[in-house]
PDB file of N, CA and C in Angstrom:
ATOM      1  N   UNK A   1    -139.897  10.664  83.993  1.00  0.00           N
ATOM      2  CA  UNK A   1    -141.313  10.464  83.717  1.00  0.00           C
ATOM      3  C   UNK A   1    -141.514  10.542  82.210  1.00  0.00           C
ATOM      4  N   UNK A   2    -142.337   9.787  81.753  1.00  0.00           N
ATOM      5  CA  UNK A   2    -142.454   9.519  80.079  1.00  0.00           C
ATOM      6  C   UNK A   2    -143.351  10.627  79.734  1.00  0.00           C
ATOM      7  N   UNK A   3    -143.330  11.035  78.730  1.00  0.00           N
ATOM      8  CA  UNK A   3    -144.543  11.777  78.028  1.00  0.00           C
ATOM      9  C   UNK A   3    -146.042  11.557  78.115  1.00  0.00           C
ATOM     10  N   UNK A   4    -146.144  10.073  77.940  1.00  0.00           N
ATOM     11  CA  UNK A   4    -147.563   9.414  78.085  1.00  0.00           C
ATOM     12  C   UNK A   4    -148.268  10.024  79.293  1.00  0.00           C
ATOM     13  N   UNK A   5    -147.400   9.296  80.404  1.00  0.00           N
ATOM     14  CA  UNK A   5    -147.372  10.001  81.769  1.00  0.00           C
ATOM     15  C   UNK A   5    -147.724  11.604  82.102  1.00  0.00           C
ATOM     16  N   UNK A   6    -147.329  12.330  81.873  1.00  0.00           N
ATOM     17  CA  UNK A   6    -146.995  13.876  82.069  1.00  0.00           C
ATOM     18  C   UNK A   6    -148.776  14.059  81.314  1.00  0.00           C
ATOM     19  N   UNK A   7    -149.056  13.462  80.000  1.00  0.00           N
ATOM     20  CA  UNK A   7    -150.320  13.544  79.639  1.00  0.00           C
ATOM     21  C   UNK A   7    -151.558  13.263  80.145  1.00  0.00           C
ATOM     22  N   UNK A   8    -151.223  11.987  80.149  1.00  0.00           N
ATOM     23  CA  UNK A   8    -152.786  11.844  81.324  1.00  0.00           C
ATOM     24  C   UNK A   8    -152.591  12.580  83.055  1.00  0.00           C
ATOM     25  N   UNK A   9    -151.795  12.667  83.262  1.00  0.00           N
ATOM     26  CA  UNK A   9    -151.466  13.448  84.383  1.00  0.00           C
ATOM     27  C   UNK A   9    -152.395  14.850  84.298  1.00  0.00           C
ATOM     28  N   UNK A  10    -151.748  15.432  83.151  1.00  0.00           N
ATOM     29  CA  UNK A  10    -152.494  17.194  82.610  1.00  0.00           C
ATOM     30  C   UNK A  10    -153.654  16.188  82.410  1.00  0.00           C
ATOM     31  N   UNK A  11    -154.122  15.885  81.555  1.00  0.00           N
ATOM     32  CA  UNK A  11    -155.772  15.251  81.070  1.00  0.00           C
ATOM     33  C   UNK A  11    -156.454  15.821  82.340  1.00  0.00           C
ATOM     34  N   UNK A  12    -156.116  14.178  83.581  1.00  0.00           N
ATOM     35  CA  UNK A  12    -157.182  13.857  84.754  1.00  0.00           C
ATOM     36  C   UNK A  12    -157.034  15.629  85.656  1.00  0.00           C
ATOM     37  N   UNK A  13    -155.966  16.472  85.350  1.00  0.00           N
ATOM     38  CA  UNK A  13    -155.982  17.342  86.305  1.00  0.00           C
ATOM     39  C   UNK A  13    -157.148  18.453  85.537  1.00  0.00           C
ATOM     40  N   UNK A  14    -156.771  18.244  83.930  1.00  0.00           N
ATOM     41  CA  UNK A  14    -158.221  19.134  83.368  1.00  0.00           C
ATOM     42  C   UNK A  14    -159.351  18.813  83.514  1.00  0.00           C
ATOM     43  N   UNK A  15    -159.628  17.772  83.775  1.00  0.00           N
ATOM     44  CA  UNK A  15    -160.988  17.001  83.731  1.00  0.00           C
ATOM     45  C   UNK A  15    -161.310  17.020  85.067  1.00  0.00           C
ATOM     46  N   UNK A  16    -160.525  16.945  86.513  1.00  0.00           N
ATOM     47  CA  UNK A  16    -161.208  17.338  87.766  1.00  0.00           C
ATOM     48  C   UNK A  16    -161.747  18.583  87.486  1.00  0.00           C
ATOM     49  N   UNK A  17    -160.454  19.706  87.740  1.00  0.00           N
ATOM     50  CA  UNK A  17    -160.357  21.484  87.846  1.00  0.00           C
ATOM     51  C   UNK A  17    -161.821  21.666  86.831  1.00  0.00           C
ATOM     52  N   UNK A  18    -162.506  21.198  85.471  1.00  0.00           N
ATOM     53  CA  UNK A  18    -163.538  21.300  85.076  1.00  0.00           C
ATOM     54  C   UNK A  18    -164.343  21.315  86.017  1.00  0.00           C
ATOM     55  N   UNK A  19    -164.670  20.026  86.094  1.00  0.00           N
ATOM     56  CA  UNK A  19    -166.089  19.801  87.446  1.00  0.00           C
ATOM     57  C   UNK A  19    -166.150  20.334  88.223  1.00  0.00           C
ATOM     58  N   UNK A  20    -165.151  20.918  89.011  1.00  0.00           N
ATOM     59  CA  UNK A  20    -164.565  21.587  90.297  1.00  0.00           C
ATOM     60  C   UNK A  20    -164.955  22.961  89.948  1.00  0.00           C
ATOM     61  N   UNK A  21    -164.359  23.440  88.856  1.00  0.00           N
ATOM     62  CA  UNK A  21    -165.051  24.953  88.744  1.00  0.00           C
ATOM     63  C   UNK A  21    -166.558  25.081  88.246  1.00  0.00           C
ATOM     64  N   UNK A  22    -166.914  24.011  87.278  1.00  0.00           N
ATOM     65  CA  UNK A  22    -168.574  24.069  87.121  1.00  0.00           C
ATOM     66  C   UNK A  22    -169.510  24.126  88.159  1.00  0.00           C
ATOM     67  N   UNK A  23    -168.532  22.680  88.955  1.00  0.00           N
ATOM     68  CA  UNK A  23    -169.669  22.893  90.539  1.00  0.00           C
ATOM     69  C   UNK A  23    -169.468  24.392  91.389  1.00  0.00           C
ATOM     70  N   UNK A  24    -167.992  24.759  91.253  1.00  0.00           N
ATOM     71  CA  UNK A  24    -167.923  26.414  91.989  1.00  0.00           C
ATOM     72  C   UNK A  24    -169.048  27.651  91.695  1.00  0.00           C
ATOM     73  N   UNK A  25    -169.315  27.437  89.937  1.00  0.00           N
ATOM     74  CA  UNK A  25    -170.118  28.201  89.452  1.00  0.00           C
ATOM     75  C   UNK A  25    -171.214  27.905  89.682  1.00  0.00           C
ATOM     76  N   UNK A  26    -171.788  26.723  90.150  1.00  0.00           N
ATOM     77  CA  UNK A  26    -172.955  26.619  90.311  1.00  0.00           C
ATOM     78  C   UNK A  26    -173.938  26.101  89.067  1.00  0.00           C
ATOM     79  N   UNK A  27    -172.976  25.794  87.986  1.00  0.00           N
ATOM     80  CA  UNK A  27    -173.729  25.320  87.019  1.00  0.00           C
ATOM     81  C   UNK A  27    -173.339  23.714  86.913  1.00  0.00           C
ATOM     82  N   UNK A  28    -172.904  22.415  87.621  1.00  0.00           N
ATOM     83  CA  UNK A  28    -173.673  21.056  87.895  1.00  0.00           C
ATOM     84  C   UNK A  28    -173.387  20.920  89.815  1.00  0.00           C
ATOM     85  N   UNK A  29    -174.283  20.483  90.394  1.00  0.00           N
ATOM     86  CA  UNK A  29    -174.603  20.047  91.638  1.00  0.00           C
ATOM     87  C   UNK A  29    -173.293  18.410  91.416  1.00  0.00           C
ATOM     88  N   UNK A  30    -172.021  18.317  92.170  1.00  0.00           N
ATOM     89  CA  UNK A  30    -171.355  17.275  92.226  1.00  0.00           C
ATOM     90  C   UNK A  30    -171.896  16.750  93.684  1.00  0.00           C
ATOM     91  N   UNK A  31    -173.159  17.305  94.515  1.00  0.00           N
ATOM     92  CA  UNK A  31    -173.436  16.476  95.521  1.00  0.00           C
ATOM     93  C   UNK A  31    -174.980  15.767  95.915  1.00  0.00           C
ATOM     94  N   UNK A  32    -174.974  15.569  94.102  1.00  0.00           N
ATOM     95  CA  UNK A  32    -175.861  14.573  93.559  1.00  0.00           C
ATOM     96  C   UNK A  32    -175.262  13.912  92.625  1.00  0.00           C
ATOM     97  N   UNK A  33    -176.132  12.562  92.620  1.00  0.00           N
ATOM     98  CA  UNK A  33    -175.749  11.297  92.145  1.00  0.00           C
ATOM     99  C   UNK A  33    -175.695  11.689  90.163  1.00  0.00           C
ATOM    100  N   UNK A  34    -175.207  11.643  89.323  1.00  0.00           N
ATOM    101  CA  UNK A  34    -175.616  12.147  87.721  1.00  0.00           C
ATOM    102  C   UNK A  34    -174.217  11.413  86.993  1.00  0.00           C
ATOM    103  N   UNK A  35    -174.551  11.729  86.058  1.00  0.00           N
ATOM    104  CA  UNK A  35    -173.579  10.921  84.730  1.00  0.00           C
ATOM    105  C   UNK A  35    -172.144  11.544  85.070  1.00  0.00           C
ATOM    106  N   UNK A  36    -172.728  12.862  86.058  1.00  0.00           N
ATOM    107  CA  UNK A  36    -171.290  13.864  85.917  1.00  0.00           C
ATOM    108  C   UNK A  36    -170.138  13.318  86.685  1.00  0.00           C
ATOM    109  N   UNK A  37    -170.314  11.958  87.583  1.00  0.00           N
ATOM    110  CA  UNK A  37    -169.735  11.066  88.437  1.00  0.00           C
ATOM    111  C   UNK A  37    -168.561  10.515  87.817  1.00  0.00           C
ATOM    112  N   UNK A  38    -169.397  10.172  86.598  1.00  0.00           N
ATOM    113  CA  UNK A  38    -168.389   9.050  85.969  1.00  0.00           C
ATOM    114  C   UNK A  38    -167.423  10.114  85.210  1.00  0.00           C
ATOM    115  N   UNK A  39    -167.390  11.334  84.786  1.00  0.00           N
ATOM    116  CA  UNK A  39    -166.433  11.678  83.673  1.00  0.00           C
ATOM    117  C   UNK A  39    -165.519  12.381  85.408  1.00  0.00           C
ATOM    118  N   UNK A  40    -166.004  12.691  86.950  1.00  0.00           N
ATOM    119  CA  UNK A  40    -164.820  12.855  87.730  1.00  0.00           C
ATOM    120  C   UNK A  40    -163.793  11.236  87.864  1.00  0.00           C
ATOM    121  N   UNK A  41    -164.478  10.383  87.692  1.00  0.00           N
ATOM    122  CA  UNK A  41    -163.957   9.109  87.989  1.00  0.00           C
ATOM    123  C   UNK A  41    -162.589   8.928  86.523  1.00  0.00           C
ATOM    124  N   UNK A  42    -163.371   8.663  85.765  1.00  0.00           N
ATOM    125  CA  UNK A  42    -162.174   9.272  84.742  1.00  0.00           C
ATOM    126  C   UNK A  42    -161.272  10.281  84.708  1.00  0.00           C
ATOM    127  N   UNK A  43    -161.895  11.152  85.325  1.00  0.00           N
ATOM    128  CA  UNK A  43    -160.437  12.369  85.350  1.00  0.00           C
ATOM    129  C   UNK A  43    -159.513  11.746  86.637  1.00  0.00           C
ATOM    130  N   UNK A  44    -159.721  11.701  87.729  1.00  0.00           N
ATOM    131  CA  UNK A  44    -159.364  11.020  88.446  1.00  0.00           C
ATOM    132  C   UNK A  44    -158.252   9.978  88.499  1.00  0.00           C
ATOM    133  N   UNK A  45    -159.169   8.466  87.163  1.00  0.00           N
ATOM    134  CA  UNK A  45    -158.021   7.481  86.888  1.00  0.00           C
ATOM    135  C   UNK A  45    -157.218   8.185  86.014  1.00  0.00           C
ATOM    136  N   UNK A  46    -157.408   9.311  84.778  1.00  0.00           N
ATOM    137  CA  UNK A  46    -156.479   9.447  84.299  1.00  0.00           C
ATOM    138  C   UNK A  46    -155.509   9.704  85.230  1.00  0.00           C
ATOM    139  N   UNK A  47    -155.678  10.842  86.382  1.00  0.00           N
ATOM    140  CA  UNK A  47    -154.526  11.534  87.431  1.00  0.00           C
ATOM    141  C   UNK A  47    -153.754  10.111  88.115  1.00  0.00           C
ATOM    142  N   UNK A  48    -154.353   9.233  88.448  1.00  0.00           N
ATOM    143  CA  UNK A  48    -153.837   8.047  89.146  1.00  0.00           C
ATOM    144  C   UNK A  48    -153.099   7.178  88.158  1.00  0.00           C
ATOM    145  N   UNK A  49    -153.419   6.991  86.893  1.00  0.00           N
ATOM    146  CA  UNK A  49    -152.213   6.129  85.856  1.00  0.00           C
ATOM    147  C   UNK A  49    -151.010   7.427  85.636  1.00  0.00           C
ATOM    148  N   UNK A  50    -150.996   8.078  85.482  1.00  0.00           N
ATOM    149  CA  UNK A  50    -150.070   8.687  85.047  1.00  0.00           C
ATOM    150  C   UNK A  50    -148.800   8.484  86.127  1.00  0.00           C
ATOM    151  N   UNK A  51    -149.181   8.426  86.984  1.00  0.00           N
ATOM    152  CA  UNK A  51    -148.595   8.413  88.557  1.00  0.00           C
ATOM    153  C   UNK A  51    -148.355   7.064  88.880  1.00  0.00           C
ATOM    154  N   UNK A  52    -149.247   6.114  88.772  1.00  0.00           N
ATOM    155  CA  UNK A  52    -148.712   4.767  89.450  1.00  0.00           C
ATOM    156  C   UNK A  52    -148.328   3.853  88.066  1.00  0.00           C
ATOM    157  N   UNK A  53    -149.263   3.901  86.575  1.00  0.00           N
ATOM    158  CA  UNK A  53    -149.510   3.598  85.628  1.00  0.00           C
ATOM    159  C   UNK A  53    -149.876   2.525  84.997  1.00  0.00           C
ATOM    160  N   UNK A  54    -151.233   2.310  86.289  1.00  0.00           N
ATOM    161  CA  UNK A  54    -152.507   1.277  86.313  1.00  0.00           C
ATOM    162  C   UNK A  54    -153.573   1.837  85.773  1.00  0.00           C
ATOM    163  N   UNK A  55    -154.030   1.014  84.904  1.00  0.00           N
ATOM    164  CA  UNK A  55    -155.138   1.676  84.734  1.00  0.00           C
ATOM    165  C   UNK A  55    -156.240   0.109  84.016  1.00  0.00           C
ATOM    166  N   UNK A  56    -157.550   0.437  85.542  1.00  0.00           N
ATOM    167  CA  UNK A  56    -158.575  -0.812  84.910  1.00  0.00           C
ATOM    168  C   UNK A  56    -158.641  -1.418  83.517  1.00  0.00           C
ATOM    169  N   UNK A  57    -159.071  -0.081  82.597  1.00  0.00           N
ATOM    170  CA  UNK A  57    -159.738  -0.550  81.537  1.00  0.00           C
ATOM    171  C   UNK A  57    -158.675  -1.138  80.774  1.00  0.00           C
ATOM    172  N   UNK A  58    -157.131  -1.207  80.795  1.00  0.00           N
ATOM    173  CA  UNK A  58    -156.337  -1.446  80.289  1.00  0.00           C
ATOM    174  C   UNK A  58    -156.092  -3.264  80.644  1.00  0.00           C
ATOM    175  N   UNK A  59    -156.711  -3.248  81.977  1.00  0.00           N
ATOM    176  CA  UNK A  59    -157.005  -5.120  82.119  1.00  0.00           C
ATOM    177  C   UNK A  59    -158.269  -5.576  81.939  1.00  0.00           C
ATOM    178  N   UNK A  60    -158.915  -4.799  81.405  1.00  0.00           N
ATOM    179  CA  UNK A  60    -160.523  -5.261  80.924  1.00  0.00           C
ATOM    180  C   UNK A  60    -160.250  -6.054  79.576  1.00  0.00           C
ATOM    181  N   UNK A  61    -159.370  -4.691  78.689  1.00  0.00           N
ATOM    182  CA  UNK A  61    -159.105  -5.163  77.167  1.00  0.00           C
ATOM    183  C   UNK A  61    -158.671  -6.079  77.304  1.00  0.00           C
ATOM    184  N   UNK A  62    -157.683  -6.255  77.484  1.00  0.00           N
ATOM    185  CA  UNK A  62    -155.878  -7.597  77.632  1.00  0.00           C
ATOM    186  C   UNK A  62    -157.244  -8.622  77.958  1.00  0.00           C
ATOM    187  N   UNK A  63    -158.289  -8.627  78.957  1.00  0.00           N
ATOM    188  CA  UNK A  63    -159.088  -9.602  79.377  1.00  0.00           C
ATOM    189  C   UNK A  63    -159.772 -10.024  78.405  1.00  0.00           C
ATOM    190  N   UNK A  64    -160.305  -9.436  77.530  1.00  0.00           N
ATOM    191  CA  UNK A  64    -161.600  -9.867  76.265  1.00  0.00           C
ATOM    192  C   UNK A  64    -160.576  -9.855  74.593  1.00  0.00           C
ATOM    193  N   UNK A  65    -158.919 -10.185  74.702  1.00  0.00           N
ATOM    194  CA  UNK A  65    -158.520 -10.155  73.874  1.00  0.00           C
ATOM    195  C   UNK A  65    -158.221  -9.523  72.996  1.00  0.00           C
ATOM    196  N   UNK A  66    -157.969  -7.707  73.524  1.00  0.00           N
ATOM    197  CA  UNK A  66    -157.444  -6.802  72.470  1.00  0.00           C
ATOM    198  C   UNK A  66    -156.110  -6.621  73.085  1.00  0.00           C
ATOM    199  N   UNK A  67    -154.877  -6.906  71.856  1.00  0.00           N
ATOM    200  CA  UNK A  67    -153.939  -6.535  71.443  1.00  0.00           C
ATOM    201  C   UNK A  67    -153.490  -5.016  71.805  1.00  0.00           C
ATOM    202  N   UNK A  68    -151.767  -5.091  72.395  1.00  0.00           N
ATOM    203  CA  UNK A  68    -151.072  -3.858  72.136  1.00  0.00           C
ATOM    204  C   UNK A  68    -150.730  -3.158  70.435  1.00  0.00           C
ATOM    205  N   UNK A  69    -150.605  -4.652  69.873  1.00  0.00           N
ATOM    206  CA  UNK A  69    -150.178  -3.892  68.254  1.00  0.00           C
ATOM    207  C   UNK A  69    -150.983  -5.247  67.432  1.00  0.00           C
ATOM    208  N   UNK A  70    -151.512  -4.852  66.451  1.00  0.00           N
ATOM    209  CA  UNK A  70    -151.710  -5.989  65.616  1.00  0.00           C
ATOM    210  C   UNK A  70    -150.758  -6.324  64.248  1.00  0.00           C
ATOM    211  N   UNK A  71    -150.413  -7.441  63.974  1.00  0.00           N
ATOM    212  CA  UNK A  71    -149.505  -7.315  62.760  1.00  0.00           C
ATOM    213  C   UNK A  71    -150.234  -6.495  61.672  1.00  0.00           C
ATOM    214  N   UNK A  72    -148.655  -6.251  60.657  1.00  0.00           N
ATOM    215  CA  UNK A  72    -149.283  -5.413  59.345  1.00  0.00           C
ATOM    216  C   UNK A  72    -149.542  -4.153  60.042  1.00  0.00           C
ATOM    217  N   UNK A  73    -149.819  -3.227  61.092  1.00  0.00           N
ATOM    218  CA  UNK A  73    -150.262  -2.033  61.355  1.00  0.00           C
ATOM    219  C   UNK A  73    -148.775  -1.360  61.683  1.00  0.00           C
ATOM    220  N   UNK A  74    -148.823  -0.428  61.091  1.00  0.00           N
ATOM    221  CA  UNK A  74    -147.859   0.379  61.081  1.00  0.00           C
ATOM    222  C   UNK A  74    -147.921   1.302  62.051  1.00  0.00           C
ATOM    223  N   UNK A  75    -148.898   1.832  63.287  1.00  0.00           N
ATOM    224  CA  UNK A  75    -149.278   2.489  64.176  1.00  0.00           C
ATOM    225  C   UNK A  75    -148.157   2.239  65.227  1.00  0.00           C
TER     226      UNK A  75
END
């Protein structure tokens, strides 16, 4: 398993276990509809690329023409 991998893996598992214990504490309701949806959905895909290593927004870009590397960038 690559590094990349192992990362978003930890990421999406910090970013559930968050929500998961906020909603435990009682400080956000996850069984209402709120913005707080979308950052489980993200934790989530992070947990699911790391693992299969699909990820939507990565065929959104490639779709509207952003580049893995651009010339001249040393990144």
């Amino acid at each position: 398993m690559k590094v990349f991998s192992v990362i978003a893996i930890f990421a999406g598992t910090v970013i559930v276990s968050s929500l998961v214990g906020a909603h435990a504490m009682g400080q956000i309701n996850l069984m209402e509809m709120s913005w707080v949806w979308l950052t489980l959905f993200v934790g989530i895909n992070l947990f699911q690329m790391g693992f299969t290593g699909f990820c939507p927004a990565t065929k959104i870009l490639y779709a509207i023409g952003i580049k893995d590397k651009q010339v001249g960038c040393n990144m």
